[in-house]
C-alpha atoms as a PDB file:
ATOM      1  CA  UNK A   1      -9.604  -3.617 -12.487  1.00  0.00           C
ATOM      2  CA  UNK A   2      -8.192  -0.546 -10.819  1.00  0.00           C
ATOM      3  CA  UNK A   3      -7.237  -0.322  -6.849  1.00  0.00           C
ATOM      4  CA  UNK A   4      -4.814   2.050  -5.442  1.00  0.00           C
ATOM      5  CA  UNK A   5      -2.738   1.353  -2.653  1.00  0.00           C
ATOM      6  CA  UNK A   6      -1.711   3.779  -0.181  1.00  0.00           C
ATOM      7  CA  UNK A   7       1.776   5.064   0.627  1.00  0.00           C
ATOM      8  CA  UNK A   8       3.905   4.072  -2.374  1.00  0.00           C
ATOM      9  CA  UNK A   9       6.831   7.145  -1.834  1.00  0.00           C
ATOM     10  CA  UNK A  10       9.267   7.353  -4.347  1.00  0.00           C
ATOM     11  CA  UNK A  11      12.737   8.737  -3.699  1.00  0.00           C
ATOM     12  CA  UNK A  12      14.301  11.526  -5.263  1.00  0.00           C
ATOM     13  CA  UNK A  13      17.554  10.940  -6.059  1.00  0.00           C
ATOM     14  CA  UNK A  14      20.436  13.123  -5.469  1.00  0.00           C
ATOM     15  CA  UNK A  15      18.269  15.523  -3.199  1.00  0.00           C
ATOM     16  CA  UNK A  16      16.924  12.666  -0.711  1.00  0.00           C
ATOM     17  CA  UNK A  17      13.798  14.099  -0.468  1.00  0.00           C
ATOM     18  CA  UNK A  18      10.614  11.828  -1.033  1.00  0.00           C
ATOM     19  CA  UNK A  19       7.743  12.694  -3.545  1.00  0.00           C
ATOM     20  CA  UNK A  20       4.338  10.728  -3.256  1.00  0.00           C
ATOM     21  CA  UNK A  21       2.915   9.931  -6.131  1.00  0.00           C
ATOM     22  CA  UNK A  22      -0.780   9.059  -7.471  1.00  0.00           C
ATOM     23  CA  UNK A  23      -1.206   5.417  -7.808  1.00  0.00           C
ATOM     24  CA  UNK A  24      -3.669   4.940 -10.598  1.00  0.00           C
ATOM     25  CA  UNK A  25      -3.751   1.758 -11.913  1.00  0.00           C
ATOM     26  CA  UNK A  26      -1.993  -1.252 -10.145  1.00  0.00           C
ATOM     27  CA  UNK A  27      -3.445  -4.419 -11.939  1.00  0.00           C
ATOM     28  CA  UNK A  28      -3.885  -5.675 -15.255  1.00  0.00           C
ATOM     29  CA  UNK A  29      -4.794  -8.780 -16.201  1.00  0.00           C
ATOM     30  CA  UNK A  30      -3.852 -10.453 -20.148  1.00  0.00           C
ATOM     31  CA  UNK A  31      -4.925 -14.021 -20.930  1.00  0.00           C
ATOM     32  CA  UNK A  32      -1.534 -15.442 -19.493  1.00  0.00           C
ATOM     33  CA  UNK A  33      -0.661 -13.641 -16.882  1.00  0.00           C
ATOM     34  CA  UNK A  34      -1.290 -10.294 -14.547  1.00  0.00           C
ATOM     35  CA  UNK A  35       0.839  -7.157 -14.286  1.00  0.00           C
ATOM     36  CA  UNK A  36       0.689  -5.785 -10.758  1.00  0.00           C
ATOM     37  CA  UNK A  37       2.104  -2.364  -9.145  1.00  0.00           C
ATOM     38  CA  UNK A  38       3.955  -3.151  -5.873  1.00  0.00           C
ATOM     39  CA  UNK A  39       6.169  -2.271  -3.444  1.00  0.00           C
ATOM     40  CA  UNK A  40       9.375  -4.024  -2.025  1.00  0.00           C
ATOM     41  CA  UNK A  41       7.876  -4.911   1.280  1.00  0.00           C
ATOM     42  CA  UNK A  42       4.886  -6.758  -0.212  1.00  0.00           C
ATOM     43  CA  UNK A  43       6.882  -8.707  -2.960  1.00  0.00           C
ATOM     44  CA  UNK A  44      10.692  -8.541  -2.520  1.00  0.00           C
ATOM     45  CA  UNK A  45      11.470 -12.215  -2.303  1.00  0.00           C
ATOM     46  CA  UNK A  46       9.185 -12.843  -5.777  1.00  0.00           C
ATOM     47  CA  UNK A  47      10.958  -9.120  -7.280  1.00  0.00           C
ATOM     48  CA  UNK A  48      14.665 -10.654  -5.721  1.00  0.00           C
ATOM     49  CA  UNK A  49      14.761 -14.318  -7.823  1.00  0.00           C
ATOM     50  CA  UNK A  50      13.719 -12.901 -10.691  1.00  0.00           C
ATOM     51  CA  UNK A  51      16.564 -10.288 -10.652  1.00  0.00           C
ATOM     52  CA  UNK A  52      18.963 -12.728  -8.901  1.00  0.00           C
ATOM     53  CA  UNK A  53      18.114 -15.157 -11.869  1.00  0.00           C
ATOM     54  CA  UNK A  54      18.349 -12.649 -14.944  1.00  0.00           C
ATOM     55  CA  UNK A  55      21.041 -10.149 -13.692  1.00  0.00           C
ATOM     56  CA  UNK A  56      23.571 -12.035 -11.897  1.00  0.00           C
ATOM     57  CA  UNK A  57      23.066 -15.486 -12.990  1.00  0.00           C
ATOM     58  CA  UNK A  58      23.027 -15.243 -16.459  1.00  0.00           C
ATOM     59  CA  UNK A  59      24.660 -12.098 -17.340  1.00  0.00           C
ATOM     60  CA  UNK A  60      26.625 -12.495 -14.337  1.00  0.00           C
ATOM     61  CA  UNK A  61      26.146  -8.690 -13.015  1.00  0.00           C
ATOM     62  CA  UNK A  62      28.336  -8.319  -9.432  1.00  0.00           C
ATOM     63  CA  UNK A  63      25.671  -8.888  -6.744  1.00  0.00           C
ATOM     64  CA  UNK A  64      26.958  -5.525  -4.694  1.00  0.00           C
ATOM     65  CA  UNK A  65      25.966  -3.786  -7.727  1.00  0.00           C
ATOM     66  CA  UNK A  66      22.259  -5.082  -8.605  1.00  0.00           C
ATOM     67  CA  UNK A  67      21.863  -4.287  -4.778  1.00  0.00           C
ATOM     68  CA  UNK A  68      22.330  -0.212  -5.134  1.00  0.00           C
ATOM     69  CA  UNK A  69      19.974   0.430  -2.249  1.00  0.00           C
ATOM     70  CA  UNK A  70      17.323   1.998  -4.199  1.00  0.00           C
ATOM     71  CA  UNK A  71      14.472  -0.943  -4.263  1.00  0.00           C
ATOM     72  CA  UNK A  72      12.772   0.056  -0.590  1.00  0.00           C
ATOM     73  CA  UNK A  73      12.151   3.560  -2.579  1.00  0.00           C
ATOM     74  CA  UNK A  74      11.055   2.295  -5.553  1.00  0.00           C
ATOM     75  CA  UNK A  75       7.413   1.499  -7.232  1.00  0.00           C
ATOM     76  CA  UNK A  76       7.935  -2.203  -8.410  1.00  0.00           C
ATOM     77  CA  UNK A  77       5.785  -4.004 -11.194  1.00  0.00           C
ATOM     78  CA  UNK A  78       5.710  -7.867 -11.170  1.00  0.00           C
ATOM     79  CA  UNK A  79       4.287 -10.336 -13.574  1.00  0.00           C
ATOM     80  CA  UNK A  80       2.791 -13.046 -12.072  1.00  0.00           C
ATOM     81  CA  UNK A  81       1.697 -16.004 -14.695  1.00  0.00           C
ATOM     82  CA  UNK A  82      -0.475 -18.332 -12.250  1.00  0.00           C
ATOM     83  CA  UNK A  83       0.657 -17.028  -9.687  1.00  0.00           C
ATOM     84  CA  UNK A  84       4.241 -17.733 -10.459  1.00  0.00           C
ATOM     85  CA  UNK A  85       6.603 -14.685 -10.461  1.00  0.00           C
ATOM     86  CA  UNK A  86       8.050 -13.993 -14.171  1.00  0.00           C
ATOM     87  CA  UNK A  87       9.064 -10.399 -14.535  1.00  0.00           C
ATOM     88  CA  UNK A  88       9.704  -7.418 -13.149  1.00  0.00           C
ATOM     89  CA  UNK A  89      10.773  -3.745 -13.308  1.00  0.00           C
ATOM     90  CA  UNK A  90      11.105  -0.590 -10.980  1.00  0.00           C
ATOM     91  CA  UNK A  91      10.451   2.798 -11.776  1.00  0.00           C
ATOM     92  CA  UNK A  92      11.962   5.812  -9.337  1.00  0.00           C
ATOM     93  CA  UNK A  93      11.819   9.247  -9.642  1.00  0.00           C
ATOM     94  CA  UNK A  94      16.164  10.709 -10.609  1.00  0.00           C
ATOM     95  CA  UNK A  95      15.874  15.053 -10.783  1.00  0.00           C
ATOM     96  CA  UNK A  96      18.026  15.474 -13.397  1.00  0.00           C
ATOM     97  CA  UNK A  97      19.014  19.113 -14.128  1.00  0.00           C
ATOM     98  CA  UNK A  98      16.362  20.166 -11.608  1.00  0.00           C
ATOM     99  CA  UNK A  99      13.959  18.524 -13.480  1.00  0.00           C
ATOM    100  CA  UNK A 100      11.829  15.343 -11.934  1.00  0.00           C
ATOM    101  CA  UNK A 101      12.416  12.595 -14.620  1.00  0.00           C
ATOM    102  CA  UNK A 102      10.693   9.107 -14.314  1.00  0.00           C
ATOM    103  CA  UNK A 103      13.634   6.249 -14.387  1.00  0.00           C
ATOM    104  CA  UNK A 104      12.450   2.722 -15.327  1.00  0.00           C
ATOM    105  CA  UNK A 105      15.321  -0.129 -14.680  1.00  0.00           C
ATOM    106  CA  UNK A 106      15.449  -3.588 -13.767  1.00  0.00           C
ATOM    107  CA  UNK A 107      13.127  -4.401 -16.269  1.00  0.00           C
ATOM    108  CA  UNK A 108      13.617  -8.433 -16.527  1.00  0.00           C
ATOM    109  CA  UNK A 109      11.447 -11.385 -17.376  1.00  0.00           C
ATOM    110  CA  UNK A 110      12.369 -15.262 -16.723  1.00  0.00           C
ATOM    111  CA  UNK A 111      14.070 -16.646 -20.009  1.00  0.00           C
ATOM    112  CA  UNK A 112      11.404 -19.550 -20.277  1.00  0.00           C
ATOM    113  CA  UNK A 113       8.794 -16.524 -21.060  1.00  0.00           C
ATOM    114  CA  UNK A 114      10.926 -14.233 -23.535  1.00  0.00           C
ATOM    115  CA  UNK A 115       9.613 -13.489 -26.672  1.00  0.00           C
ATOM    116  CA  UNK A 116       6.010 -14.047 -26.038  1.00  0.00           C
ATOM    117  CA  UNK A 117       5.436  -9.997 -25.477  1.00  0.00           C
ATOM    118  CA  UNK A 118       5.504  -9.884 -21.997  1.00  0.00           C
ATOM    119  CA  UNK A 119       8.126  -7.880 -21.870  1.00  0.00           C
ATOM    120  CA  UNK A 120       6.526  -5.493 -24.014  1.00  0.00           C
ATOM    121  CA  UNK A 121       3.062  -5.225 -21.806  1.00  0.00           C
ATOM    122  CA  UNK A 122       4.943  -4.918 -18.951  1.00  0.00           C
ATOM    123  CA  UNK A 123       6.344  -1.813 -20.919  1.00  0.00           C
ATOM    124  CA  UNK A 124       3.551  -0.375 -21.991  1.00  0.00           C
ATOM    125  CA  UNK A 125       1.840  -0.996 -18.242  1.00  0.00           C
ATOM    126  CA  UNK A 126       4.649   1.213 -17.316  1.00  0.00           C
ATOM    127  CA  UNK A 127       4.657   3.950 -19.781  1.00  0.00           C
ATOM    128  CA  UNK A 128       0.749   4.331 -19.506  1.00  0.00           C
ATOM    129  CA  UNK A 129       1.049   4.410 -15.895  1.00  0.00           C
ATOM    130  CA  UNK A 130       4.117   7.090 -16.414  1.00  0.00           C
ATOM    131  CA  UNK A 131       1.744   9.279 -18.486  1.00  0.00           C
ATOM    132  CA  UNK A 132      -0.845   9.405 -16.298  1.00  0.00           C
ATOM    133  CA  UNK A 133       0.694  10.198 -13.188  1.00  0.00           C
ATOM    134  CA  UNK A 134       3.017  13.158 -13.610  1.00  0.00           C
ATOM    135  CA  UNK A 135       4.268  15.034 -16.795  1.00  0.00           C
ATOM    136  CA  UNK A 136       8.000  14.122 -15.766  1.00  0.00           C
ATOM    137  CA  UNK A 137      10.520  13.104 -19.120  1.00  0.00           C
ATOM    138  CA  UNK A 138      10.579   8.908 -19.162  1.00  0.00           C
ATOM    139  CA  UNK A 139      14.136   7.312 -19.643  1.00  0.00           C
ATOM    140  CA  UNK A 140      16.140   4.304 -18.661  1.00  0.00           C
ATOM    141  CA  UNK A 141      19.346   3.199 -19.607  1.00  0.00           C
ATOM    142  CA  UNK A 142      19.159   0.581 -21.981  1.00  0.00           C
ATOM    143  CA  UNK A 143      21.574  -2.750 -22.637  1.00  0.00           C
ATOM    144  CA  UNK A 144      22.615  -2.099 -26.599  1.00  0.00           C
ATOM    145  CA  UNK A 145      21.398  -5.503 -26.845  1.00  0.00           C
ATOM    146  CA  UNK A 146      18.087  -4.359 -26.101  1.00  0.00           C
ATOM    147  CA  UNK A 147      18.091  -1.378 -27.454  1.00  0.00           C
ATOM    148  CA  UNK A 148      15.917  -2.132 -30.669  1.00  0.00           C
ATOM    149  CA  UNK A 149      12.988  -3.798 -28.382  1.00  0.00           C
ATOM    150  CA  UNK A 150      13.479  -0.078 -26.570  1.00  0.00           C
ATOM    151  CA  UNK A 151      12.858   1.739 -30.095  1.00  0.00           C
ATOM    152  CA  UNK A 152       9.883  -0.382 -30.811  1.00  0.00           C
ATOM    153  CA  UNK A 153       8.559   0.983 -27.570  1.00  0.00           C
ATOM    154  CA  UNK A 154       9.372   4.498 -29.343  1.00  0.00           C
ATOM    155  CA  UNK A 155      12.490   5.781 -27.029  1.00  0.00           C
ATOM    156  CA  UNK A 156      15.114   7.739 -28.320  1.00  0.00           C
ATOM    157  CA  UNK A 157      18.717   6.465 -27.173  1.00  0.00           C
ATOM    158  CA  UNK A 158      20.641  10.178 -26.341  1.00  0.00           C
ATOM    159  CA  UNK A 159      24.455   9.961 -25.636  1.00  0.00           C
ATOM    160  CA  UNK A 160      27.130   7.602 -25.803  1.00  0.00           C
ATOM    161  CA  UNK A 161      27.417   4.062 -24.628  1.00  0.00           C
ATOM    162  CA  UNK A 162      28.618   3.631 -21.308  1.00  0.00           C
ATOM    163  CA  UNK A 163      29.485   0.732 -19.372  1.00  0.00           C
ATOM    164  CA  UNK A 164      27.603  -0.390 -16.092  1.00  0.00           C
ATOM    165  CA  UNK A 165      28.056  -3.756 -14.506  1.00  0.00           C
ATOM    166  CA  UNK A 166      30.458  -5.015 -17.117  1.00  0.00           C
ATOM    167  CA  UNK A 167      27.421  -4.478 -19.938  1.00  0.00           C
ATOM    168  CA  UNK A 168      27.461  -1.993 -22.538  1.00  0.00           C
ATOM    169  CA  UNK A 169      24.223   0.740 -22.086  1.00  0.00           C
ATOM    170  CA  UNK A 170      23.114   3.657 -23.982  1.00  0.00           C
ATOM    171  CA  UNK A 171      20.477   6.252 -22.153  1.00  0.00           C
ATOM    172  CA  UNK A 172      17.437   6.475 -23.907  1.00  0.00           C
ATOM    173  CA  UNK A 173      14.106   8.656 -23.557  1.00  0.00           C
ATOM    174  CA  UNK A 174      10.819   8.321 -24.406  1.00  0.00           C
ATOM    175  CA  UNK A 175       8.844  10.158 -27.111  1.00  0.00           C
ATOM    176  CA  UNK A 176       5.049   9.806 -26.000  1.00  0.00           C
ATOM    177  CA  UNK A 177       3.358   9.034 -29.288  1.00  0.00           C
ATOM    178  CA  UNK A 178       0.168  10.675 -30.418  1.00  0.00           C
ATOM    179  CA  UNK A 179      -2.591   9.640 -31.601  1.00  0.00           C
ATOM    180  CA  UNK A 180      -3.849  12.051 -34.519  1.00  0.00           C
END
């Protein structure tokens, strides 16, 4: 199922200067559980305990820095199993090098539903939605704990490590792959 709301802006960063973009697909449903495309307004309190629970409860990120202002300008994607919130992620538009480049961050899902590839399709609902809406470069920056699950995905990390909210990160890009 396909519907495509109106008036998801995303921010470009550094310039302040907004940039619609095309919302093609904004639902998915697997057998668990359904991927939506959001906004803040619509879902912040179900986008807010999930990131509340993974980022600064358990890997005990400083609140004033999961809350970098960025959210209201963001497209969000939330997992809903049953109607219960269980993961989420953001995607905003950085210009990098005056270049438009996609950014994908917050990416979290509820410990009680790790490992059962949500995380992955919630990836891959992403990247397909990436691909389809603009030919702008995809990266994030990765935790190095992560960074295999990132690879699997087919990103490429590029740098050096870095440190941002007390966890190590490494930049990474991805390499659309091809089907021959």
């Amino acid at each position: 199922m396909s519907r495509s709301p109106a008036g998801i802006l995303l921010a470009i960063r550094k310039t302040g200067v907004a940039h619609a973009i095309p919302v093609t697909t904004s639902l998915r449903k697997y057998s668990m559980h359904t991927i939506i495309m959001t906004d803040w307004q619509t879902h912040s309190r179900q986008l807010s305990a999930i990131r509340v629970k993974v980022f600064v409860e358990e890997q005990q990120v400083p609140v004033e820095e999961e809350w970098d202002g960025m959210d209201e300008a963001a497209i969000h994607f939330l997992v809903q199993d049953k109607n219960e919130a269980i993961g989420c992620a953001r995607l905003l538009i950085d210009e990098l090098n005056h270049q438009k480049h996609f950014h994908i961050g917050r990416v979290a899902v509820l410990k009680p539903f790790r490992a059962l590839g949500i995380g992955r399709q919630l990836m891959e609902f992403i990247l397909n939605y990436c691909s389809t809406a603009a030919p702008y470069p995809v990266y994030l920056h990765a935790q190095i704990e992560r960074r295999a699950f990132y690879e699997r995905l087919g990103f490429i990390a590029r740098g050096d490590e870095f440190m941002d909210a007390g966890i190590p990160h490494i930049t990474m890009y991805w390499q659309a792959r091809t089907s021959n």
